[in-house]
Structures are given as C-alpha cells and as structure tokens.
C-alpha atoms as a PDB file:
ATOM      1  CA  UNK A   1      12.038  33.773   4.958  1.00  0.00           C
ATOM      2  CA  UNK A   2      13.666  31.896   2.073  1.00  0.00           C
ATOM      3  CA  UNK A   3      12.282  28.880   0.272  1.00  0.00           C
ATOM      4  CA  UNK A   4      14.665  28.080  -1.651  1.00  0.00           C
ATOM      5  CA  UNK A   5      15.877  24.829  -1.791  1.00  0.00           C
ATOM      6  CA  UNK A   6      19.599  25.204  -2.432  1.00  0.00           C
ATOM      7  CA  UNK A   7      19.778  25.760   1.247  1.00  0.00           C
ATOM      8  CA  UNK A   8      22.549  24.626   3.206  1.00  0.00           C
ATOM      9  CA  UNK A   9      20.877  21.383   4.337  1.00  0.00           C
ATOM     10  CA  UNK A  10      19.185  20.774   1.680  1.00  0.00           C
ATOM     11  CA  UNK A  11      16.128  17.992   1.730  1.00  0.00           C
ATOM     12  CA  UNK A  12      17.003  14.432  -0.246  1.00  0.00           C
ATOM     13  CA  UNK A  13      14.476  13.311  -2.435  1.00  0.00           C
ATOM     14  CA  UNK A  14      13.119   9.831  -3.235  1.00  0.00           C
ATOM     15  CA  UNK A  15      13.582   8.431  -6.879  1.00  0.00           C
ATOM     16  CA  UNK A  16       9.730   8.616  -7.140  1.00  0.00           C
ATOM     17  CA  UNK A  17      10.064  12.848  -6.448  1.00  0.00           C
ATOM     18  CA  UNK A  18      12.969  13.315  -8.652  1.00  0.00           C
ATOM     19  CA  UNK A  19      11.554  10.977 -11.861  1.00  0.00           C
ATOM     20  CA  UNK A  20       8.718  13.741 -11.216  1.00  0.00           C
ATOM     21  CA  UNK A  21      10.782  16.476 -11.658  1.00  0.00           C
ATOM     22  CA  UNK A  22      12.264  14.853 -14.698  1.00  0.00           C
ATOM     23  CA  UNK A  23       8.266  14.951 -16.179  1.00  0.00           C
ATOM     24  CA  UNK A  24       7.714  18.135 -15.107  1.00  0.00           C
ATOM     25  CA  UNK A  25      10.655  19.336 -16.950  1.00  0.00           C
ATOM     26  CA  UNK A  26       9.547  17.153 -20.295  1.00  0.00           C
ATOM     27  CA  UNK A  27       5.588  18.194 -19.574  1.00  0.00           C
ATOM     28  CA  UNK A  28       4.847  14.685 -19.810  1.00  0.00           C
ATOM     29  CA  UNK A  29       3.050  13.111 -17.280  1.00  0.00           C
ATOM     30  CA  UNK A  30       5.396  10.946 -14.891  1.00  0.00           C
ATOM     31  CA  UNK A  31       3.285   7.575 -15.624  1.00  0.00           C
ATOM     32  CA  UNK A  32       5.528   7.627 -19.011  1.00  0.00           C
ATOM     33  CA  UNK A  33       8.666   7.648 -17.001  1.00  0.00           C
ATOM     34  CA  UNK A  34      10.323   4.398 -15.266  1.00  0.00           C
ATOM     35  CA  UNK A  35      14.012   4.139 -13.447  1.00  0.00           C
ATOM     36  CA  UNK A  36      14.968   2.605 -17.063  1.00  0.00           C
ATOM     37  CA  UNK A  37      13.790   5.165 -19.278  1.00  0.00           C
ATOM     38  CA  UNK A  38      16.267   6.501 -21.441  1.00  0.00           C
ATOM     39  CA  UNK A  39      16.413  10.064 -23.566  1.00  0.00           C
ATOM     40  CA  UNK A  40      15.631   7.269 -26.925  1.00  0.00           C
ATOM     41  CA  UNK A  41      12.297   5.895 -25.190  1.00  0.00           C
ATOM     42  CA  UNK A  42      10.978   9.478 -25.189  1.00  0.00           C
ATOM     43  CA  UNK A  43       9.959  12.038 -28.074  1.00  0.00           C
ATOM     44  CA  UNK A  44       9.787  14.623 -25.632  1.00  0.00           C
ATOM     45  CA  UNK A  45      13.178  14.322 -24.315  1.00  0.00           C
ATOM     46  CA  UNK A  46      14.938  15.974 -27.118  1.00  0.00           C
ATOM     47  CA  UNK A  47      17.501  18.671 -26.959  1.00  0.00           C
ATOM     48  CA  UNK A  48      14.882  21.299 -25.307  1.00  0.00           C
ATOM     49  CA  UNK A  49      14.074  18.079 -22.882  1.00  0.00           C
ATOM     50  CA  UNK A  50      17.774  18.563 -21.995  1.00  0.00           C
ATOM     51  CA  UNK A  51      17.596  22.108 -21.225  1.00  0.00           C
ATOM     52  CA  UNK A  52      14.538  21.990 -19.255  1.00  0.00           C
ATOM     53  CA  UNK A  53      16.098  18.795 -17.311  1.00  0.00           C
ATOM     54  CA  UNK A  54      19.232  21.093 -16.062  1.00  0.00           C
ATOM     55  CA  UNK A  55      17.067  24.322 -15.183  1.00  0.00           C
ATOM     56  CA  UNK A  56      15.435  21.746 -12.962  1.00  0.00           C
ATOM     57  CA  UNK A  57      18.845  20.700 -11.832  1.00  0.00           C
ATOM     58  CA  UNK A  58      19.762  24.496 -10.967  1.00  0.00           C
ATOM     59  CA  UNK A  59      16.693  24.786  -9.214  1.00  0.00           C
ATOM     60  CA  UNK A  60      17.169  22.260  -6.986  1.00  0.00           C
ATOM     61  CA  UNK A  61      20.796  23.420  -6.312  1.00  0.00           C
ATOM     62  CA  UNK A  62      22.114  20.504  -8.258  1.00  0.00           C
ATOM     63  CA  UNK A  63      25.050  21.252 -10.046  1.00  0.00           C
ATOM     64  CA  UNK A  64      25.894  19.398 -13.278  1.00  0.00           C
ATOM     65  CA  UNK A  65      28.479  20.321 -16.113  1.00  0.00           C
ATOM     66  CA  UNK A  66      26.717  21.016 -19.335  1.00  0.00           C
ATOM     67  CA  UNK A  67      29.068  19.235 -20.998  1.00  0.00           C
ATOM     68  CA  UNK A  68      28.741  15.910 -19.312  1.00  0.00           C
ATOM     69  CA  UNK A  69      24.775  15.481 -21.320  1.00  0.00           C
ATOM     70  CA  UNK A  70      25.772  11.636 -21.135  1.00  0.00           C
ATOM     71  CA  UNK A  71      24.047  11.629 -17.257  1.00  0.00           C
ATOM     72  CA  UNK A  72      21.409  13.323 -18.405  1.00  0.00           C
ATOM     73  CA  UNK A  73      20.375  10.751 -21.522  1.00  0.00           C
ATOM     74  CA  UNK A  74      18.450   8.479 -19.134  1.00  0.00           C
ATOM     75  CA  UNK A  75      16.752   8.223 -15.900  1.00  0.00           C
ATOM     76  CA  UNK A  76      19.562   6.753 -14.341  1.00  0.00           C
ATOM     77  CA  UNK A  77      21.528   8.780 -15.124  1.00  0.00           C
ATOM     78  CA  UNK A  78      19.904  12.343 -13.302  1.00  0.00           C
ATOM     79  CA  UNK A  79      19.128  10.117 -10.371  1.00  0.00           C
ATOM     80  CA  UNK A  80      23.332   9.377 -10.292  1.00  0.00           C
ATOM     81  CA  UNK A  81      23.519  13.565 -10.446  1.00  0.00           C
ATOM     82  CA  UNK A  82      21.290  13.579  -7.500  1.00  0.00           C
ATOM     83  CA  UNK A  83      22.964  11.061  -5.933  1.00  0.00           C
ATOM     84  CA  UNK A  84      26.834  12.502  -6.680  1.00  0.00           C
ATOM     85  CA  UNK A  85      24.963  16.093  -5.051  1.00  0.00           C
ATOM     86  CA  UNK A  86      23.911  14.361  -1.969  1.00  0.00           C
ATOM     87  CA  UNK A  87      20.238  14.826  -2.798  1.00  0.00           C
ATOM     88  CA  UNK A  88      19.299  10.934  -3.303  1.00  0.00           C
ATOM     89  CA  UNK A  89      17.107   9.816  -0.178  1.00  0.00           C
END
C-alpha cells in the first residue's frame, strides 16, 4: 500500500493546509504566516527557507522550476504553484 501523495489523483488542499506546510518547512509556527506574507516579513524564510519550501513542494508531487524562486518569495506565490499543479481546493 502506498501513501504517497504524488498519486495519480492526488488530494487538493485548502490555503489553511498548504500555509502549514509552508511553516513546517520554515519551523515556525503557522500563526506567523498570513495569505500576504512575503519571504521580507520573515527571518526564517531565507535561502535555506527556500530549499526547505521546494522539498515540501517535491513531496507533495508539486513540481516547480528552481529557477522561477520569484513564486516562492511570498505566500501567494506557493499557493499560485499549488494552484498551477491542480492541488488548490
């Protein structure tokens, strides 16, 4: 039995569940994290921020080009990588 989730049909997530996964990636706690934040608003999401944001992405089976960090400078912008992967609920 697999569990991964880069299944075929894989399950869409609310923006609540993914701003979560952004936190858990940052180890901060997701209180400090609104649909607005941006990469400037937190120390924590440095380059190694970055890095921990897309091993998220690649375990959820969400592909992103390392070369396009702009999406991945805010909120807004992983929940729009989500969204372009068909993972948004």
């Amino acid at each position: 039995m697999s569990t991964s989730n880069a299944s075929s049909n894989p399950e869409k997530l609310s923006a609540d569940a993914v701003i979560q996964l952004i936190a858990e990636a940052l180890d901060i706690p997701a209180s400090k994290l609104i649909e607005s934040s941006q990469a400037t608003d937190v120390p924590e999401w440095d380059s190694m921020g970055i890095l921990g944001i897309l091993s998220v992405l690649d375990r959820e089976g969400v592909k992103c080009d390392i070369g396009n960090t702009e999406a991945l400078q805010s909120v807004r912008g992983v929940l729009g990588v989500f969204q372009s992967a068909g993972r948004l609920a």
